[in-house]
PDB file of N, CA and C in Angstrom:
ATOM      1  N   UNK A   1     -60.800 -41.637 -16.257  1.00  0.00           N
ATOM      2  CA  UNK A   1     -59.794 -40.592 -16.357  1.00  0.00           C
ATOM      3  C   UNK A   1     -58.448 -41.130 -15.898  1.00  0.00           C
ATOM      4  N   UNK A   2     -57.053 -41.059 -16.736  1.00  0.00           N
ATOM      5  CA  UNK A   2     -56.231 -41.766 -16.339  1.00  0.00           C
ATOM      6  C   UNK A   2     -55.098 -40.100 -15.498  1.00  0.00           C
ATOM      7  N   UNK A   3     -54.826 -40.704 -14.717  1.00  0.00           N
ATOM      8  CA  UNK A   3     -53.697 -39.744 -13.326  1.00  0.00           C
ATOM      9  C   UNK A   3     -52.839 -40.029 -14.169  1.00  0.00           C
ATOM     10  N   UNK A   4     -51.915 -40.777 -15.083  1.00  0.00           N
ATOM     11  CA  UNK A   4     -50.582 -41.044 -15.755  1.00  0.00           C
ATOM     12  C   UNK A   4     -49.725 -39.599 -15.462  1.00  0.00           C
ATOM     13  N   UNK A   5     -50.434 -38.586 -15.762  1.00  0.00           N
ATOM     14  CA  UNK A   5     -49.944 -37.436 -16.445  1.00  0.00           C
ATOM     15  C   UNK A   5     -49.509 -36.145 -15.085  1.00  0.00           C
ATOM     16  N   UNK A   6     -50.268 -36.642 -13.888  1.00  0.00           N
ATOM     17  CA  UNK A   6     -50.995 -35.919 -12.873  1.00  0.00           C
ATOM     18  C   UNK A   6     -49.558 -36.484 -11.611  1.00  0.00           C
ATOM     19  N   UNK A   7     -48.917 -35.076 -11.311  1.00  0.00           N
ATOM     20  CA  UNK A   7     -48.249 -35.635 -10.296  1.00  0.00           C
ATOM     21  C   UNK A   7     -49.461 -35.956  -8.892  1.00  0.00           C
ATOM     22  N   UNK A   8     -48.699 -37.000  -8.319  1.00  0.00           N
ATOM     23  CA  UNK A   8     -49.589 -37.403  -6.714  1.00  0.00           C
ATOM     24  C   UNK A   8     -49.223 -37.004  -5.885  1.00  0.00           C
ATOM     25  N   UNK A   9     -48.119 -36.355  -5.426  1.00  0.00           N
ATOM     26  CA  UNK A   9     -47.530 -35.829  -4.690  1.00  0.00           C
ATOM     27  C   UNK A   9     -47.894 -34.014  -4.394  1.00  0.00           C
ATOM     28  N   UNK A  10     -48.650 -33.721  -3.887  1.00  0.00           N
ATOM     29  CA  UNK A  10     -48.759 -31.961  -3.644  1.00  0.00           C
ATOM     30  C   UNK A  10     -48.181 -31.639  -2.364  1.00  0.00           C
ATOM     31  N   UNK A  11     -47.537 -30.199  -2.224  1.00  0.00           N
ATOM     32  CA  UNK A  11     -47.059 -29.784  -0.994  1.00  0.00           C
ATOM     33  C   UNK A  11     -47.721 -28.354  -0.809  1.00  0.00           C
ATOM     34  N   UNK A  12     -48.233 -28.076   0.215  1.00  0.00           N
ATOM     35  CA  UNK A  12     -48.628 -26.875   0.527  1.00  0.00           C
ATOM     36  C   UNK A  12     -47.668 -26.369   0.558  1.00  0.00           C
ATOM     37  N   UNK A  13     -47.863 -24.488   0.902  1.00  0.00           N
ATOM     38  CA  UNK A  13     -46.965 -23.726   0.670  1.00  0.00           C
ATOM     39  C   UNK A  13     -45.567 -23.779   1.945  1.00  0.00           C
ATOM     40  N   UNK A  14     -46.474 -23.680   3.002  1.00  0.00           N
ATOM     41  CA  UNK A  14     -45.592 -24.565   4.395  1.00  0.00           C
ATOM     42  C   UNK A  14     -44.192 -25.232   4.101  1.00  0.00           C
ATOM     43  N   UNK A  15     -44.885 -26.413   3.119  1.00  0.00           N
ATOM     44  CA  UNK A  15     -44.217 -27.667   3.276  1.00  0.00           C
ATOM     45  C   UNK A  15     -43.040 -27.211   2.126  1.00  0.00           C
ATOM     46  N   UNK A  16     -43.613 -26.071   0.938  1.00  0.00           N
ATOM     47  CA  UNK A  16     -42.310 -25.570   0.066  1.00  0.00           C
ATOM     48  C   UNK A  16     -41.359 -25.207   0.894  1.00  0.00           C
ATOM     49  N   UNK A  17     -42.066 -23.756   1.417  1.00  0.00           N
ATOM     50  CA  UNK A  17     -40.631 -23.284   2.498  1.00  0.00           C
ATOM     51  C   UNK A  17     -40.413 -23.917   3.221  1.00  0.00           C
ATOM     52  N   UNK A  18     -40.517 -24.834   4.053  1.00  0.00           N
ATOM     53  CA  UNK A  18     -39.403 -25.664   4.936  1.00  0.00           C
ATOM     54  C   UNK A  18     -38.655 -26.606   4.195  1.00  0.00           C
ATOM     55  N   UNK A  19     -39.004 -27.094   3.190  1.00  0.00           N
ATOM     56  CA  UNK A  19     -38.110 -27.808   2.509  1.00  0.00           C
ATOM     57  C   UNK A  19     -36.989 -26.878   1.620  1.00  0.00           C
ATOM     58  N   UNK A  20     -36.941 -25.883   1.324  1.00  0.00           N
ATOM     59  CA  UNK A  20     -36.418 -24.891   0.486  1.00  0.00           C
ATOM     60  C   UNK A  20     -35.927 -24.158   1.474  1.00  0.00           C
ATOM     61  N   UNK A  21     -35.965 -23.797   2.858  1.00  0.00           N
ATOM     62  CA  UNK A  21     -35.882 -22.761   3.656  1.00  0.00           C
ATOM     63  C   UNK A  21     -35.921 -21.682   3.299  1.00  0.00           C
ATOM     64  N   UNK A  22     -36.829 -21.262   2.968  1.00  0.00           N
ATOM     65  CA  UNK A  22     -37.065 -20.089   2.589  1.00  0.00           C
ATOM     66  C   UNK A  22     -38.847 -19.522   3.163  1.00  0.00           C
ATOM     67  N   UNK A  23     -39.066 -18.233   3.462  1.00  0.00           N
ATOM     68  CA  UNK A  23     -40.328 -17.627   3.854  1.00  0.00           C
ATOM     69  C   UNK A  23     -41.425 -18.383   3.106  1.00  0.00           C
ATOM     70  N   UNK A  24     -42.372 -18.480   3.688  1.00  0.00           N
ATOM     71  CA  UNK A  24     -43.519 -18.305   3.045  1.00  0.00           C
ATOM     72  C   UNK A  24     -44.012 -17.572   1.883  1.00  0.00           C
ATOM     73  N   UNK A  25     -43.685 -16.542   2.676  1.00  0.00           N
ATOM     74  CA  UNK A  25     -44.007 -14.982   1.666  1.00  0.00           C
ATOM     75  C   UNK A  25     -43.286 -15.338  -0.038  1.00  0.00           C
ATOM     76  N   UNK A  26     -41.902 -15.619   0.428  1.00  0.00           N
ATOM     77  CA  UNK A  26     -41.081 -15.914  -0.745  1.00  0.00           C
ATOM     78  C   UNK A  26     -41.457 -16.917  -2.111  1.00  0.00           C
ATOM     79  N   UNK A  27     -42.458 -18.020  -1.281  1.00  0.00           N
ATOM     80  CA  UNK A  27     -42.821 -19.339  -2.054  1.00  0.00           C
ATOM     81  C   UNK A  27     -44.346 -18.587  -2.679  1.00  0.00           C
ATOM     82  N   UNK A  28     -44.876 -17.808  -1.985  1.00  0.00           N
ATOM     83  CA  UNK A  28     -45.712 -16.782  -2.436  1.00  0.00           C
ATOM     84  C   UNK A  28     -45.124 -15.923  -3.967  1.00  0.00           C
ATOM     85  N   UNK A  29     -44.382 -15.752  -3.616  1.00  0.00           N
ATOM     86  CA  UNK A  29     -44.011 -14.765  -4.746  1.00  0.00           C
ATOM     87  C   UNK A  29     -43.451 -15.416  -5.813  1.00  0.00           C
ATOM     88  N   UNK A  30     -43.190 -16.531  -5.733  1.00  0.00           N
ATOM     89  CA  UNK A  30     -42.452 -17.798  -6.491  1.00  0.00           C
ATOM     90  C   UNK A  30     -43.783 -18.234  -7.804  1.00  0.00           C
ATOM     91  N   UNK A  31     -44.615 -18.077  -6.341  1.00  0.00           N
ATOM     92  CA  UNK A  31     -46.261 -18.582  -7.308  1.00  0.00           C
ATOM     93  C   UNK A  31     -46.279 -17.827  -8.377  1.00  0.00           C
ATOM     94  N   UNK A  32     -46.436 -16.693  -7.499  1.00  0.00           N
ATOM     95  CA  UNK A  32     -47.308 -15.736  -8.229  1.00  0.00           C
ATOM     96  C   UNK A  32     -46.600 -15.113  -9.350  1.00  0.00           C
ATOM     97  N   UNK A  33     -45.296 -15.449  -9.318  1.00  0.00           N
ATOM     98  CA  UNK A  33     -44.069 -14.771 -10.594  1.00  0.00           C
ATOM     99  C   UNK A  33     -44.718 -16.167 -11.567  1.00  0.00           C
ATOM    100  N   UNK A  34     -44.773 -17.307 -11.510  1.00  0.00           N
ATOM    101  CA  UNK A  34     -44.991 -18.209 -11.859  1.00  0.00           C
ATOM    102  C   UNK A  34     -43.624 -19.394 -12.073  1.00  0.00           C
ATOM    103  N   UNK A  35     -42.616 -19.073 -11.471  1.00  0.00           N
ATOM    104  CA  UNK A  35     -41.429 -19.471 -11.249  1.00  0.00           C
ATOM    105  C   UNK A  35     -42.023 -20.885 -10.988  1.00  0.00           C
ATOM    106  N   UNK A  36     -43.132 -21.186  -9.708  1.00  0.00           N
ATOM    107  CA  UNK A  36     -43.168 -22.847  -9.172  1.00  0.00           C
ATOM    108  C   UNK A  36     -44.906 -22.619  -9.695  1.00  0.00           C
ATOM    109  N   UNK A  37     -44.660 -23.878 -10.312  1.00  0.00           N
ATOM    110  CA  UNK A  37     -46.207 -24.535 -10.826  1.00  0.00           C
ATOM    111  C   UNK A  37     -47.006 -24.314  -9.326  1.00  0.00           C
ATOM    112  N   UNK A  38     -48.579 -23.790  -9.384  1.00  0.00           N
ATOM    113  CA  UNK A  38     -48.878 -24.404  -8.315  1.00  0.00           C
ATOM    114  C   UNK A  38     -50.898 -24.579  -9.045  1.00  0.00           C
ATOM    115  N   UNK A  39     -51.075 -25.141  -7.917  1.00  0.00           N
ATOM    116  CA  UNK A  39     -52.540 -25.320  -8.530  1.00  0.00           C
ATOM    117  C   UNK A  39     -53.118 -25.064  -7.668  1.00  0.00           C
ATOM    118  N   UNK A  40     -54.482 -23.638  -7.473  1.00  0.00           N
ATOM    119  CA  UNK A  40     -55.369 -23.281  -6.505  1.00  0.00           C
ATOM    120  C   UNK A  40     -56.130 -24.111  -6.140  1.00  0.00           C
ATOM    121  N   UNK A  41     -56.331 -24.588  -4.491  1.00  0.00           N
ATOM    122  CA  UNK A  41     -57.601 -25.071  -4.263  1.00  0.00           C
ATOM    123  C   UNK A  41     -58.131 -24.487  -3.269  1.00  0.00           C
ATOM    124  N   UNK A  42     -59.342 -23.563  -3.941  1.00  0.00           N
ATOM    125  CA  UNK A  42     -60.210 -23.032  -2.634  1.00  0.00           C
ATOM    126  C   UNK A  42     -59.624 -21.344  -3.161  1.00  0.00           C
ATOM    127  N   UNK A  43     -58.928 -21.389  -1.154  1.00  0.00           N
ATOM    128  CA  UNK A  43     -58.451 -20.198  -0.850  1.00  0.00           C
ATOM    129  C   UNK A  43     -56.936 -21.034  -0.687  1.00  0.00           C
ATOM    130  N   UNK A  44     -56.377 -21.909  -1.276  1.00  0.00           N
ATOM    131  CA  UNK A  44     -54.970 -21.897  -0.892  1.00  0.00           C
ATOM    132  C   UNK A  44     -54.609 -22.430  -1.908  1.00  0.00           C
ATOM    133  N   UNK A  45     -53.230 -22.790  -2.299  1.00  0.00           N
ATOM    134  CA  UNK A  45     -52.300 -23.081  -3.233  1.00  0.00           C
ATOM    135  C   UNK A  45     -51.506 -24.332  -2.705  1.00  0.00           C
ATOM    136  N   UNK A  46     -51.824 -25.363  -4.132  1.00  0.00           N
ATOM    137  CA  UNK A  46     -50.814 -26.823  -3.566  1.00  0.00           C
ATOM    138  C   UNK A  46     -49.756 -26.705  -4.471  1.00  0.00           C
ATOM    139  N   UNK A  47     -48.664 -27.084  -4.492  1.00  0.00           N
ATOM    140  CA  UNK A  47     -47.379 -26.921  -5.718  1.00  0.00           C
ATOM    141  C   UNK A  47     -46.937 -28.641  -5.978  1.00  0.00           C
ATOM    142  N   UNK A  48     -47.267 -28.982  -6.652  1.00  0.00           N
ATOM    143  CA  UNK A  48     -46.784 -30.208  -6.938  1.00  0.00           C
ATOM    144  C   UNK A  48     -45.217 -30.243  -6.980  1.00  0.00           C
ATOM    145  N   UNK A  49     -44.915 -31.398  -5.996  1.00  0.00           N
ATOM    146  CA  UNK A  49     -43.465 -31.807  -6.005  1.00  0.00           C
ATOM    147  C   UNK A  49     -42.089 -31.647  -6.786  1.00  0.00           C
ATOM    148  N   UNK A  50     -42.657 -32.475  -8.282  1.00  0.00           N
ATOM    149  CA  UNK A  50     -41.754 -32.373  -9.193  1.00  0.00           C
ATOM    150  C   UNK A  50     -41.759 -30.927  -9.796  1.00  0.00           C
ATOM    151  N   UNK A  51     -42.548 -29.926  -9.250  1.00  0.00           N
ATOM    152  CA  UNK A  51     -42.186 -28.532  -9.956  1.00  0.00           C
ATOM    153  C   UNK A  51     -41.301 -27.789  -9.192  1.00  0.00           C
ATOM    154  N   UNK A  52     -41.523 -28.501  -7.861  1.00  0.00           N
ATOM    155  CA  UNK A  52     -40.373 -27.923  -6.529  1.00  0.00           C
ATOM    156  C   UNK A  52     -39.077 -28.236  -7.430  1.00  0.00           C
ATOM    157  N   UNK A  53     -38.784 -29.522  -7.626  1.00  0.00           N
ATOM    158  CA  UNK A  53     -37.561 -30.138  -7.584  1.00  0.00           C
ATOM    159  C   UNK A  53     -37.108 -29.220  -9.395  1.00  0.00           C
ATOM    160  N   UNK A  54     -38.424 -29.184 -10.733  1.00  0.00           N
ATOM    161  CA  UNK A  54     -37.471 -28.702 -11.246  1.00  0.00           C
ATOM    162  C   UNK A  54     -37.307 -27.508 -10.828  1.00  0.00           C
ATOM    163  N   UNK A  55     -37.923 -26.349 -10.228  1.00  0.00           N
ATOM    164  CA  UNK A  55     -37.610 -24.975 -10.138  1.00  0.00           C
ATOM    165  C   UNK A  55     -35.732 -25.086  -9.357  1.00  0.00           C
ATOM    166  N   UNK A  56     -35.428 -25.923  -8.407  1.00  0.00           N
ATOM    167  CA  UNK A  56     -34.657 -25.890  -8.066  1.00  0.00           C
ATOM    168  C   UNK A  56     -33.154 -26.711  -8.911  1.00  0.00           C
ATOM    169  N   UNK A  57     -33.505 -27.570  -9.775  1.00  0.00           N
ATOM    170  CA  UNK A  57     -32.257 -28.086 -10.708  1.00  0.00           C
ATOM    171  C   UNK A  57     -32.548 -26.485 -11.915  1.00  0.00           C
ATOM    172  N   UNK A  58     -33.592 -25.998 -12.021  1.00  0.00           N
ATOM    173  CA  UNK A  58     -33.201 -24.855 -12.963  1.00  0.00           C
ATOM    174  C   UNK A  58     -32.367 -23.539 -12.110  1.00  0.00           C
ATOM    175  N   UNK A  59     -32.229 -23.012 -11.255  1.00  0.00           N
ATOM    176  CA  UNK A  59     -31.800 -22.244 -10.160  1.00  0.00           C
ATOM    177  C   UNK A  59     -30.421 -22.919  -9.783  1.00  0.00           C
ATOM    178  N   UNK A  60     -29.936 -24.341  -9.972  1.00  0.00           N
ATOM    179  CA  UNK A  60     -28.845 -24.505  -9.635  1.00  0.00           C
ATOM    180  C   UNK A  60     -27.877 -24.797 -10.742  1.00  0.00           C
ATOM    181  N   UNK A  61     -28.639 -24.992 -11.998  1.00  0.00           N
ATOM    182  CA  UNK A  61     -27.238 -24.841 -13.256  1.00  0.00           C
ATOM    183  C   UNK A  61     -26.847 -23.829 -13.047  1.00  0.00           C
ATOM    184  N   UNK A  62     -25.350 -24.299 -13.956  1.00  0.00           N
ATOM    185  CA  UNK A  62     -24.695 -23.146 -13.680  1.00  0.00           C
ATOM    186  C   UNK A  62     -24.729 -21.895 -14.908  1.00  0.00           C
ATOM    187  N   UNK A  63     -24.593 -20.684 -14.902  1.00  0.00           N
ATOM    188  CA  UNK A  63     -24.536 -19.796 -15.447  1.00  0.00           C
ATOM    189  C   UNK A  63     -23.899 -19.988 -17.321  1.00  0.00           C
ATOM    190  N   UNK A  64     -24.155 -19.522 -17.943  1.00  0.00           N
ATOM    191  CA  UNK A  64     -23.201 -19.559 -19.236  1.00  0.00           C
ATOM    192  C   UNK A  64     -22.677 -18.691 -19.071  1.00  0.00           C
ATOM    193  N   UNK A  65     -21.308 -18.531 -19.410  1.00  0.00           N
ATOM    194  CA  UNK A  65     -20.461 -16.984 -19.386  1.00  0.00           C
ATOM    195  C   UNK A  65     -20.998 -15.938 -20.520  1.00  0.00           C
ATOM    196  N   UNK A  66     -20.871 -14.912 -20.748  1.00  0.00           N
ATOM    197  CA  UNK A  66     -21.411 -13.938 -21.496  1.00  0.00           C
ATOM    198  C   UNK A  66     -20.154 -14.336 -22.770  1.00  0.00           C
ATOM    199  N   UNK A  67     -20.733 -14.186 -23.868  1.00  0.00           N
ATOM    200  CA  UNK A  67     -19.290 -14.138 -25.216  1.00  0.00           C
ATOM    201  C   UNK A  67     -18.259 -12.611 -25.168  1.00  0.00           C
ATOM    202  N   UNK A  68     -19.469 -11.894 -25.073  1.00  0.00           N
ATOM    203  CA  UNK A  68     -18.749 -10.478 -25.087  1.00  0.00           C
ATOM    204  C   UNK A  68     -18.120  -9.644 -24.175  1.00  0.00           C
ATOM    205  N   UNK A  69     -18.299 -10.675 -22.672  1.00  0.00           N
ATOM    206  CA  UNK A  69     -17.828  -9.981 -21.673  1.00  0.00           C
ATOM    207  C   UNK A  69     -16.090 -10.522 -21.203  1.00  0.00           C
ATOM    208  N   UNK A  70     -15.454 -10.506 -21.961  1.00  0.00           N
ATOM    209  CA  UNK A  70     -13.800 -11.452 -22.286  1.00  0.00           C
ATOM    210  C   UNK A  70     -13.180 -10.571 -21.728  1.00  0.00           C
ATOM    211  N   UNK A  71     -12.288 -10.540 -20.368  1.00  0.00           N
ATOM    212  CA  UNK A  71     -11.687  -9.986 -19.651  1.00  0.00           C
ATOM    213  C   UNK A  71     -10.386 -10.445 -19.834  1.00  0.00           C
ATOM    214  N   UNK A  72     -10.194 -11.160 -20.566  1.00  0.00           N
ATOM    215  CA  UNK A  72      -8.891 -11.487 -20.876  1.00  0.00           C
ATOM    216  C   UNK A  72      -7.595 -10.948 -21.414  1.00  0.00           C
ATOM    217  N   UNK A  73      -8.505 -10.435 -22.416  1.00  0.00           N
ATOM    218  CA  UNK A  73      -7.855  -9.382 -23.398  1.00  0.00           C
ATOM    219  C   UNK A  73      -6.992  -8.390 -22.938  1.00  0.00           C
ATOM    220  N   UNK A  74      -5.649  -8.014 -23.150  1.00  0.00           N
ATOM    221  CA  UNK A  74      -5.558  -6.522 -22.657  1.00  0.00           C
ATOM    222  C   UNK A  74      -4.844  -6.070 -23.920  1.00  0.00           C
TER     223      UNK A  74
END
């Protein structure tokens, strides 16, 4: 079976919120929205790394402006 594909890196939920500063509860709800990849083992949840890092480059682009919302105009 080849790992190629398989991040190696897992972080418990702990290790999300302190790196993210954010609750527990929050990285909970992150899961469970399905916002951060995570993969059950057991009774707990590991989130692989690189899903940390993209959830957070997707959360930090920046916005597109709306077309129709042009305040410019008067």
């Amino acid at each position: 079976m080849s790992s190629a594909n398989v991040s190696s890196h897992f972080l418990t939920i702990a290790e999300v919120a302190a790196a993210m500063r954010v609750s527990k509860m929050t990285v909970y709800r992150l899961v469970k929205s399905h916002a951060i990849a995570a993969v059950r083992v057991g009774r707990s949840f590991r989130v692989p790394e690189d899903a940390v890092n993209d959830y957070i480059r997707r959360s930090t682009e920046p916005a597109t402006p709306d077309q129709g919302d042009d305040k410019t105009a008067d």
